[in-house]
Protein backbone atom coordinates (compact mmCIF):
# COMPACT_ATOMS: atom_id res chain seq x y z
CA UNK A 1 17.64 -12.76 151.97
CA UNK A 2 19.28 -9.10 152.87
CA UNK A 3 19.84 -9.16 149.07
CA UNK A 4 16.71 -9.38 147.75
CA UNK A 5 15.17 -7.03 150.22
CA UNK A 6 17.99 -4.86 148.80
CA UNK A 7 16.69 -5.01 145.23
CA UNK A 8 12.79 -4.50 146.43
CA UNK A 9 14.41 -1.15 147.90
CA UNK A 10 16.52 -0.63 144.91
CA UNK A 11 13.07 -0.98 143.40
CA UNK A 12 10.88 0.93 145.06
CA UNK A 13 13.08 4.12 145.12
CA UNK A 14 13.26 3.82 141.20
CA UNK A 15 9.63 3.55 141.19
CA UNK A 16 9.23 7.07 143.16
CA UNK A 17 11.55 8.41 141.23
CA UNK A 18 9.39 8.15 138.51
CA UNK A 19 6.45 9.17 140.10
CA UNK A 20 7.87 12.03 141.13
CA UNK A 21 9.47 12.78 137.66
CA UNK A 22 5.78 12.63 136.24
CA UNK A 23 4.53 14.78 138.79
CA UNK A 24 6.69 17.51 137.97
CA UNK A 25 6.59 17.08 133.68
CA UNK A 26 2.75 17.75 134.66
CA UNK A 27 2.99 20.22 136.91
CA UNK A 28 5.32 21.86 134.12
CA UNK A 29 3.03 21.54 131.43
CA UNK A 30 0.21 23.57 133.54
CA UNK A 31 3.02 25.89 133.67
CA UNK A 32 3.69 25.49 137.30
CA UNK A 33 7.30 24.29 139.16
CA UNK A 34 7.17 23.05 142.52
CA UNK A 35 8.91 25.36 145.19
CA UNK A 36 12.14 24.42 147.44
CA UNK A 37 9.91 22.86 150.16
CA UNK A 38 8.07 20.84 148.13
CA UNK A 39 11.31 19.41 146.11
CA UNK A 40 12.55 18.80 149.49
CA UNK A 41 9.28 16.39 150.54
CA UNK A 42 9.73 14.61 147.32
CA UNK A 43 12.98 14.24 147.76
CA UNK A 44 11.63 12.61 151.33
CA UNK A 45 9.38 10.50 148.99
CA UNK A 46 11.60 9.18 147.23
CA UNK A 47 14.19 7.91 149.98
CA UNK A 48 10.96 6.19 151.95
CA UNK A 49 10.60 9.14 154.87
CA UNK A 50 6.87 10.14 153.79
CA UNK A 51 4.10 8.63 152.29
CA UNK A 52 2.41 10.06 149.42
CA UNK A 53 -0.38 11.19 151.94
CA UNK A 54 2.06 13.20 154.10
CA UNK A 55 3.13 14.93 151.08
CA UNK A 56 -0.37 15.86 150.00
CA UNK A 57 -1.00 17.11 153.61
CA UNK A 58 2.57 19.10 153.59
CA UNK A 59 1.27 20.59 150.72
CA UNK A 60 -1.82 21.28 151.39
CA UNK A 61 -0.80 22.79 154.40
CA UNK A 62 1.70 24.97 153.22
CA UNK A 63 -0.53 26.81 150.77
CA UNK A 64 -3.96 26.58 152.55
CA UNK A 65 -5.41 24.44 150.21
CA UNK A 66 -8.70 22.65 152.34
């Protein structure tokens, strides 16, 4: 069992990987990179820490977006 719940991680961190690989390629072609802080809550993203939501709300946050 431990193995397959090993592969569904396996998974699921490939599968943020590659959204956050998209986000970026579009952020890039608006001409925009995303800062240190926000690589870092990706990089949360990816490993499981933070939903998508918390990201959004990180970001938000950090540049007064309401």
């Amino acid at each position: 069992m431990k193995a397959a719940t090993e592969i569904t991680h396996k998974d699921e961190t490939a599968r943020r990987k590659e959204h956050v690989r998209n986000a970026i390629s579009n952020s890039a072609l608006e001409g925009m990179k995303p800062s240190p802080a926000t690589r870092a809550d990706m990089e949360e993203y990816i490993q499981g820490k933070i939903t998508p939501e918390e990201g959004i709300k990180r970001l938000e946050a950090r540049h007064a977006i309401h």
